[in-house]
PDB file of N, CA and C in Angstrom:
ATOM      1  N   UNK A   1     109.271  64.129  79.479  1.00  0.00           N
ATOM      2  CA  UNK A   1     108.125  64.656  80.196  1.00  0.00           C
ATOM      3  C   UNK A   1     107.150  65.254  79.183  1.00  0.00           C
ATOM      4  N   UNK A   2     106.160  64.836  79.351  1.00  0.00           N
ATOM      5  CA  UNK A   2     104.828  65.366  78.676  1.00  0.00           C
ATOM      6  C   UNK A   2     104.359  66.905  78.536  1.00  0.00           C
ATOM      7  N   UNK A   3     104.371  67.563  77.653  1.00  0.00           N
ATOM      8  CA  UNK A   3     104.111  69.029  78.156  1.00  0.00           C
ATOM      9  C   UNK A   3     102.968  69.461  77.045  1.00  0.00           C
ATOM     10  N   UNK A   4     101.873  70.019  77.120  1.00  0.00           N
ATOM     11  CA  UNK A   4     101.098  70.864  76.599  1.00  0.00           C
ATOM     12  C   UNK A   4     101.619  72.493  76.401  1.00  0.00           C
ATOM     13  N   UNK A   5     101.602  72.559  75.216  1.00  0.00           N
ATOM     14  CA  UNK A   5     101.985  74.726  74.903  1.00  0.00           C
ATOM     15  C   UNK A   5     100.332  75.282  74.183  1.00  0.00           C
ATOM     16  N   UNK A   6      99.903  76.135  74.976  1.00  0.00           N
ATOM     17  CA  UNK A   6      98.313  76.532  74.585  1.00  0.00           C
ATOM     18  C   UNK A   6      99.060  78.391  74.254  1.00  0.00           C
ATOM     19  N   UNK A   7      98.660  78.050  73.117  1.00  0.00           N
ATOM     20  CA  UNK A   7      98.998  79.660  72.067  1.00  0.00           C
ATOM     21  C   UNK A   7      97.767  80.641  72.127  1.00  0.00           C
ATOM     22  N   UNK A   8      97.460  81.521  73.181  1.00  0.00           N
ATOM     23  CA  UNK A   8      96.314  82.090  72.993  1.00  0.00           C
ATOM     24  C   UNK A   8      96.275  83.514  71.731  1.00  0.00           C
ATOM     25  N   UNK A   9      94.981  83.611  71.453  1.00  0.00           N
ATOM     26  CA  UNK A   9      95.233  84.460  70.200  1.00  0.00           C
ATOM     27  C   UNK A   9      95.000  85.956  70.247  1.00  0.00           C
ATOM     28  N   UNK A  10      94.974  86.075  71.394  1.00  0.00           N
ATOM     29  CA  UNK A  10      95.035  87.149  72.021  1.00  0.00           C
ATOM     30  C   UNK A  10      95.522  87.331  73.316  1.00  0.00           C
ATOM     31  N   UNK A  11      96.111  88.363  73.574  1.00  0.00           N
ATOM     32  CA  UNK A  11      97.316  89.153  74.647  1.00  0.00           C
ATOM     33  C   UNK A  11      96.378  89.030  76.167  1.00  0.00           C
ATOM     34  N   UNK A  12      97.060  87.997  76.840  1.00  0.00           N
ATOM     35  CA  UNK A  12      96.231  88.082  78.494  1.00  0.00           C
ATOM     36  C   UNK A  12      97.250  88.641  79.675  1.00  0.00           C
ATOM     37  N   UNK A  13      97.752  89.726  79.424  1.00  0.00           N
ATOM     38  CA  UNK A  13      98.716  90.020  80.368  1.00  0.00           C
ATOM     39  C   UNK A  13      97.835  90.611  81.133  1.00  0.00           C
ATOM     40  N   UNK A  14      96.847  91.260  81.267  1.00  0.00           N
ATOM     41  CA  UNK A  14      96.361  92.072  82.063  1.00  0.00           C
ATOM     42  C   UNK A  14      95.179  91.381  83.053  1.00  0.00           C
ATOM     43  N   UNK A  15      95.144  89.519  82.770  1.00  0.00           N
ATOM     44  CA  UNK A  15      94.150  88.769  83.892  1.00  0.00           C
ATOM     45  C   UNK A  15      95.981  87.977  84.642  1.00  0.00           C
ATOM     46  N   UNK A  16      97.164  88.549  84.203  1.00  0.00           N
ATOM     47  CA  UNK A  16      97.535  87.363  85.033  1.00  0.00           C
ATOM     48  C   UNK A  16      98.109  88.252  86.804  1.00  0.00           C
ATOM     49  N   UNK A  17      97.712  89.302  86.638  1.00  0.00           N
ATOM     50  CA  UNK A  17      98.182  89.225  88.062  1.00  0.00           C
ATOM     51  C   UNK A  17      96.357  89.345  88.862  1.00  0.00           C
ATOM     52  N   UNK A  18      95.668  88.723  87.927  1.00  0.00           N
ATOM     53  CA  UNK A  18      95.001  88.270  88.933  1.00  0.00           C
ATOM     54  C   UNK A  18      94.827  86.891  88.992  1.00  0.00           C
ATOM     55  N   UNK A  19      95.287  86.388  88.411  1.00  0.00           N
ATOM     56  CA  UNK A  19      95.423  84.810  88.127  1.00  0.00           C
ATOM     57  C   UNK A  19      96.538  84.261  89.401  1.00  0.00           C
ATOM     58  N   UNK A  20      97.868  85.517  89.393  1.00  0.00           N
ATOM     59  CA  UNK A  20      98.560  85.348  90.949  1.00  0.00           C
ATOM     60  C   UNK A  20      97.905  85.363  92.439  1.00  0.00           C
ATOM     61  N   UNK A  21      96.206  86.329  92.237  1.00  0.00           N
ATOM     62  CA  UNK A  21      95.276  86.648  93.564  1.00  0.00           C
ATOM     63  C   UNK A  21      94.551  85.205  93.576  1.00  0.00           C
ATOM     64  N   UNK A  22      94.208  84.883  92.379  1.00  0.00           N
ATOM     65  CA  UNK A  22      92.927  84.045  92.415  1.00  0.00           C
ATOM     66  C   UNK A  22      93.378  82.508  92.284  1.00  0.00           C
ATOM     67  N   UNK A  23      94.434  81.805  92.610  1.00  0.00           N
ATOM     68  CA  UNK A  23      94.996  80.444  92.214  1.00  0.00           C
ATOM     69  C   UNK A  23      96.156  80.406  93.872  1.00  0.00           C
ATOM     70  N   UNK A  24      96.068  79.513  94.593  1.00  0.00           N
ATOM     71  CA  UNK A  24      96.185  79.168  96.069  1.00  0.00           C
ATOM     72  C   UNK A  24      97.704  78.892  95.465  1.00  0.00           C
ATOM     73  N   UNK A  25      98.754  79.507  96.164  1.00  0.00           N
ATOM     74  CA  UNK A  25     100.239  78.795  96.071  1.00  0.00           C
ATOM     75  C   UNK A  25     100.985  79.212  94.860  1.00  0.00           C
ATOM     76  N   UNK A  26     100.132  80.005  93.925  1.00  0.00           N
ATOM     77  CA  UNK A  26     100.521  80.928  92.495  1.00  0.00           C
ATOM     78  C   UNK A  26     101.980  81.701  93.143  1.00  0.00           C
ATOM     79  N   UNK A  27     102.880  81.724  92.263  1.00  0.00           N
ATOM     80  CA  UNK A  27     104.024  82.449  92.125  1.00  0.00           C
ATOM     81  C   UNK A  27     103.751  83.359  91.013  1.00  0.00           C
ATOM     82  N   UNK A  28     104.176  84.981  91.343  1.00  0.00           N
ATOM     83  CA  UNK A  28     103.659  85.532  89.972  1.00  0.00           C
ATOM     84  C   UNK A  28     104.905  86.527  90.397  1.00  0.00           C
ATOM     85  N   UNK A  29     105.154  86.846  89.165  1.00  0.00           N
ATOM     86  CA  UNK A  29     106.445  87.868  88.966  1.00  0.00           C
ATOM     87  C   UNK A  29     106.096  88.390  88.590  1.00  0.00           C
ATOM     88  N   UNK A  30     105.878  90.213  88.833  1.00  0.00           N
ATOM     89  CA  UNK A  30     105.656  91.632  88.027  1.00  0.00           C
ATOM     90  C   UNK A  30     106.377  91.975  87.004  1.00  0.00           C
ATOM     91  N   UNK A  31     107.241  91.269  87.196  1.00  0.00           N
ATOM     92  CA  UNK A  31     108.621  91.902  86.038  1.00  0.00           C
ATOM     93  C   UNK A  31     108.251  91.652  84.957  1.00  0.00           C
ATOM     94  N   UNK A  32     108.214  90.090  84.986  1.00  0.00           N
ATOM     95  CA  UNK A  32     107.729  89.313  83.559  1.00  0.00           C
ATOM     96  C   UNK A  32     106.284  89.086  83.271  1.00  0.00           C
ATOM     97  N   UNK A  33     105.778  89.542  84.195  1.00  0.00           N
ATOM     98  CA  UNK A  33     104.115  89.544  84.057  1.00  0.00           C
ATOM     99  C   UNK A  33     103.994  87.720  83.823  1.00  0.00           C
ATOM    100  N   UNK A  34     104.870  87.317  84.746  1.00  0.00           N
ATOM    101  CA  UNK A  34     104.425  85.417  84.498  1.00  0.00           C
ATOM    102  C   UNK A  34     103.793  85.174  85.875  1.00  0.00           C
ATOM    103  N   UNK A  35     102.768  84.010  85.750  1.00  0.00           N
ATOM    104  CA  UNK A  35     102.486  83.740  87.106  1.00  0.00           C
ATOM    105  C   UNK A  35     102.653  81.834  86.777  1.00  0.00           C
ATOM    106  N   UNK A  36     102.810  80.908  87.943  1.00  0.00           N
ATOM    107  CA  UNK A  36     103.229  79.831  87.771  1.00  0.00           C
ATOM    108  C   UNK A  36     102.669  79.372  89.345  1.00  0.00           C
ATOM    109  N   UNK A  37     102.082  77.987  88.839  1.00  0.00           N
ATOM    110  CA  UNK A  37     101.498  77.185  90.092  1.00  0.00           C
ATOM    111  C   UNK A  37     101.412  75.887  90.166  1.00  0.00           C
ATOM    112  N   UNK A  38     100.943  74.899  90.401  1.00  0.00           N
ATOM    113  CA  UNK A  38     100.808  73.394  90.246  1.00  0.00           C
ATOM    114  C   UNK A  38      99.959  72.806  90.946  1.00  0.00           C
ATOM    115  N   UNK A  39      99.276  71.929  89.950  1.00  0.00           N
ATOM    116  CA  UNK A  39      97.688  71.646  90.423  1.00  0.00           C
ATOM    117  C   UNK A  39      97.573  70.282  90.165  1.00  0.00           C
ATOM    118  N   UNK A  40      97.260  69.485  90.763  1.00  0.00           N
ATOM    119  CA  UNK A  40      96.995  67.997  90.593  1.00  0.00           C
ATOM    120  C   UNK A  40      98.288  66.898  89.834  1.00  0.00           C
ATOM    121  N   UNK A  41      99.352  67.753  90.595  1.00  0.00           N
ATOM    122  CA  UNK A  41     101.072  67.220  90.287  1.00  0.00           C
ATOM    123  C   UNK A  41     101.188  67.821  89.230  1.00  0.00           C
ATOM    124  N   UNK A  42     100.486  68.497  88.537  1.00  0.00           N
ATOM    125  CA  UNK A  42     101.115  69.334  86.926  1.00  0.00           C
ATOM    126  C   UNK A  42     101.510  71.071  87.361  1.00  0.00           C
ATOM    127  N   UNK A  43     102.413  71.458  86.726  1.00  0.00           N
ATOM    128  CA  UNK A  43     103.421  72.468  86.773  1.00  0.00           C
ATOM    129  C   UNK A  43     102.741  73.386  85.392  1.00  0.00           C
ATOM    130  N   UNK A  44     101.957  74.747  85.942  1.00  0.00           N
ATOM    131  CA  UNK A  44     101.216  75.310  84.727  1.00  0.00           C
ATOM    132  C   UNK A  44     102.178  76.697  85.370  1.00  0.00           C
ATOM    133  N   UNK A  45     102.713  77.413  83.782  1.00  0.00           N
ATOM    134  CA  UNK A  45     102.912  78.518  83.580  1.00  0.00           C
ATOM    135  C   UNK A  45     102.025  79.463  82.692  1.00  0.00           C
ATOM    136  N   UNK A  46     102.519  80.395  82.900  1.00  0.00           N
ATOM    137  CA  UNK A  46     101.647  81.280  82.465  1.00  0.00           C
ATOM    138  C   UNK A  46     101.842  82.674  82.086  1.00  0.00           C
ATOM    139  N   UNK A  47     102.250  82.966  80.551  1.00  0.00           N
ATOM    140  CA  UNK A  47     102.867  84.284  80.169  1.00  0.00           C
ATOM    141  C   UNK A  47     101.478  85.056  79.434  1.00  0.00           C
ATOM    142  N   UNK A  48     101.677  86.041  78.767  1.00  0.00           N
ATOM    143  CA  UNK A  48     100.972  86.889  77.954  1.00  0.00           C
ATOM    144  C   UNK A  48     100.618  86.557  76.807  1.00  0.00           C
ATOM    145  N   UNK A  49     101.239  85.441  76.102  1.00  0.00           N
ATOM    146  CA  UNK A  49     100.862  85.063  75.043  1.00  0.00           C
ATOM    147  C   UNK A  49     100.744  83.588  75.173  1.00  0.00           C
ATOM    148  N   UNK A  50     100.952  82.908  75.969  1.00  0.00           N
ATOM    149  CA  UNK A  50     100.941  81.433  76.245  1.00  0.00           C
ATOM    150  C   UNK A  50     100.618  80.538  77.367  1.00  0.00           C
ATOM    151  N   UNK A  51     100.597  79.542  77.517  1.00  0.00           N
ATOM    152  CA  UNK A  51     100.093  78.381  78.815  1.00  0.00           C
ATOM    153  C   UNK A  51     100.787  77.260  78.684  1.00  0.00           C
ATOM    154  N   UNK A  52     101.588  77.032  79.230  1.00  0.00           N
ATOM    155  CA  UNK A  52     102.550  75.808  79.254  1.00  0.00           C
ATOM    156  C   UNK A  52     102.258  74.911  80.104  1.00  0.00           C
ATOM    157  N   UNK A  53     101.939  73.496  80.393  1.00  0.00           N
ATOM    158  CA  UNK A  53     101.047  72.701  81.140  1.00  0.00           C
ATOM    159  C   UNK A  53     102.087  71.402  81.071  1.00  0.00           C
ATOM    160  N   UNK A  54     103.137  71.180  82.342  1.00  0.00           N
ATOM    161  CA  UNK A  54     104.564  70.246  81.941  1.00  0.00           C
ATOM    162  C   UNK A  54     103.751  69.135  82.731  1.00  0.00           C
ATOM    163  N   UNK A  55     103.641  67.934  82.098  1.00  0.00           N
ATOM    164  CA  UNK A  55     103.355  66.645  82.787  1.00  0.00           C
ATOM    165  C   UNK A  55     102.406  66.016  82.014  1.00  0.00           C
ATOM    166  N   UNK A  56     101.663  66.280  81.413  1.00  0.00           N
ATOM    167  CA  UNK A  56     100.524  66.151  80.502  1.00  0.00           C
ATOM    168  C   UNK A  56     100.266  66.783  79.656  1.00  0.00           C
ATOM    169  N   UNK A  57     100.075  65.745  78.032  1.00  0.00           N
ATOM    170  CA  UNK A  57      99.547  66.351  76.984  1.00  0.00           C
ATOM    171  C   UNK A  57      98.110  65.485  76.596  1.00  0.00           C
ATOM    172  N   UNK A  58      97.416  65.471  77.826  1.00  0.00           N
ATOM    173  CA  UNK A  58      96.061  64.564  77.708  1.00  0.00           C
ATOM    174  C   UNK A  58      95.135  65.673  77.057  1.00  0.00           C
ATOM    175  N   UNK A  59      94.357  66.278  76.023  1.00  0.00           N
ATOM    176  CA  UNK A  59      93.604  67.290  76.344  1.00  0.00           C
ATOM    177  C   UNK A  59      92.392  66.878  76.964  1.00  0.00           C
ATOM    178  N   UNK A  60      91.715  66.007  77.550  1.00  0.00           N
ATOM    179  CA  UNK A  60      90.646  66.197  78.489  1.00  0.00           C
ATOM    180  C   UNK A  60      91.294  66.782  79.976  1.00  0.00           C
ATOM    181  N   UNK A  61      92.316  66.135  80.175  1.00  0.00           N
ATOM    182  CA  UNK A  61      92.992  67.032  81.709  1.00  0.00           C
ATOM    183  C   UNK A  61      93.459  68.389  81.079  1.00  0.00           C
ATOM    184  N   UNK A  62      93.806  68.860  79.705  1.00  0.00           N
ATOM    185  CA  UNK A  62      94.203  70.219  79.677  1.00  0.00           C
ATOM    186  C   UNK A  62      93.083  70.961  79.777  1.00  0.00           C
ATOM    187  N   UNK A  63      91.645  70.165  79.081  1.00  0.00           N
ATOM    188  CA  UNK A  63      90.574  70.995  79.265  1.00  0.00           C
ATOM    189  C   UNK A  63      90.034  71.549  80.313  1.00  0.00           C
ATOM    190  N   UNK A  64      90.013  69.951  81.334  1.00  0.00           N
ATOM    191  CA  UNK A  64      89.597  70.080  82.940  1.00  0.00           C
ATOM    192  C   UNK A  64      90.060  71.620  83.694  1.00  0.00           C
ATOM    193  N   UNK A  65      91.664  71.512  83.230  1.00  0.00           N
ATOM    194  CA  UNK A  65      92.462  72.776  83.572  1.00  0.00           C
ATOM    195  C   UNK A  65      92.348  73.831  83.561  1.00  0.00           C
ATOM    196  N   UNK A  66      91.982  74.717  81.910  1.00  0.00           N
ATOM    197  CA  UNK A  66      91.327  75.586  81.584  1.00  0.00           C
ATOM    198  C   UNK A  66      89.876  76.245  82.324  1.00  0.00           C
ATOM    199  N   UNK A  67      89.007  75.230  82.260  1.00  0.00           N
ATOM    200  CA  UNK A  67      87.577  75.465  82.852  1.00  0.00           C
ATOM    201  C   UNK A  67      88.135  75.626  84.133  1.00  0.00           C
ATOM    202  N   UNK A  68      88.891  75.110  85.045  1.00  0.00           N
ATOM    203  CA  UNK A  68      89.217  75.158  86.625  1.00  0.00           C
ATOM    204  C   UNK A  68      89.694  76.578  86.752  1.00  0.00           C
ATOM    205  N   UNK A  69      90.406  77.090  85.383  1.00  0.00           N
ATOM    206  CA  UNK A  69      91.425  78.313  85.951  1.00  0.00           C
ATOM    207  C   UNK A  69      90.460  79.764  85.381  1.00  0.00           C
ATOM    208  N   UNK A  70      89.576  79.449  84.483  1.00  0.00           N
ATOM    209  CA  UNK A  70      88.515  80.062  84.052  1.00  0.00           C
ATOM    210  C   UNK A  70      87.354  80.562  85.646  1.00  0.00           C
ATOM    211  N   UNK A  71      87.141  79.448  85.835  1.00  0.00           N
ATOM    212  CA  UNK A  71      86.331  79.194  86.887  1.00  0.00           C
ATOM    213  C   UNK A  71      87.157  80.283  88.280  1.00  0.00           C
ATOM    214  N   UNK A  72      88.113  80.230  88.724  1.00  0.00           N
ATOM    215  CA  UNK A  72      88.877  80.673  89.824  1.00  0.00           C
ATOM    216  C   UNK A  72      89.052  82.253  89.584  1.00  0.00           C
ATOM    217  N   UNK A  73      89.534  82.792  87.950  1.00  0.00           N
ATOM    218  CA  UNK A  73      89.419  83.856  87.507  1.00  0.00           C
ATOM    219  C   UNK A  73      88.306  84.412  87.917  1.00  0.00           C
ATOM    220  N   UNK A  74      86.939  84.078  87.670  1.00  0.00           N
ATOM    221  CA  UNK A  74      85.826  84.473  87.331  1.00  0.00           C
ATOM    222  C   UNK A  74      85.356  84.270  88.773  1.00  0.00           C
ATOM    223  N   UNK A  75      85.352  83.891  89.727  1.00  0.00           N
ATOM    224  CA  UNK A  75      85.119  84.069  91.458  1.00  0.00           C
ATOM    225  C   UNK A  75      85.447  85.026  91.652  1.00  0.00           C
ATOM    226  N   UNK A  76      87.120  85.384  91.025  1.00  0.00           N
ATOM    227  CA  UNK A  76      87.744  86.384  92.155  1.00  0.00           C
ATOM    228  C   UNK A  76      87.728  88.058  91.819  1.00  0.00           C
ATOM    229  N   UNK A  77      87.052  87.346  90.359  1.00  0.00           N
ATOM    230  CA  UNK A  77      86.620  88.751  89.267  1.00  0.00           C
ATOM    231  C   UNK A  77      85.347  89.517  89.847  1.00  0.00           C
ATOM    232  N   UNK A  78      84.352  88.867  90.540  1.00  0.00           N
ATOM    233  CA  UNK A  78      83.483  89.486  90.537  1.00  0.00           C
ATOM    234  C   UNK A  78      83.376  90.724  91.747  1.00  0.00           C
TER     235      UNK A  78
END
């Protein structure tokens, strides 16, 4: 299975429990501060230091992804 790992370079623990408000069907755990969902048959996790994207290592669909989850953040932010 195809998987994308996106290493961010800085610490996002503090957008993912809104990433659990703002993403339809999101599973998010307080404990681990992970939130996890699946979008167009791909399985995206989501920790504090990372983005794991299982099904695809296309980066125009990882990009698509990003901008989509950017985009959903930033609605539910305002």
């Amino acid at each position: 299975m195809a998987r994308a790992v996106i290493e961010f370079k800085k610490d996002i623990g503090h957008l993912i429990p809104l990433i659990g408000k703002s993403v339809e069907g999101c599973a998010y755990n307080p404990e681990s501060n992970i939130a996890g969902f699946q979008v167009n048959n791909l399985r995206i996790i989501i920790g504090q230091n990372r983005m794991n994207i299982y099904g695809t290592d296309d980066e125009p669909t990882i990009k698509k992804i990003i901008d989509w989850l950017i985009d959903r953040i930033s609605e539910n932010h305002q």
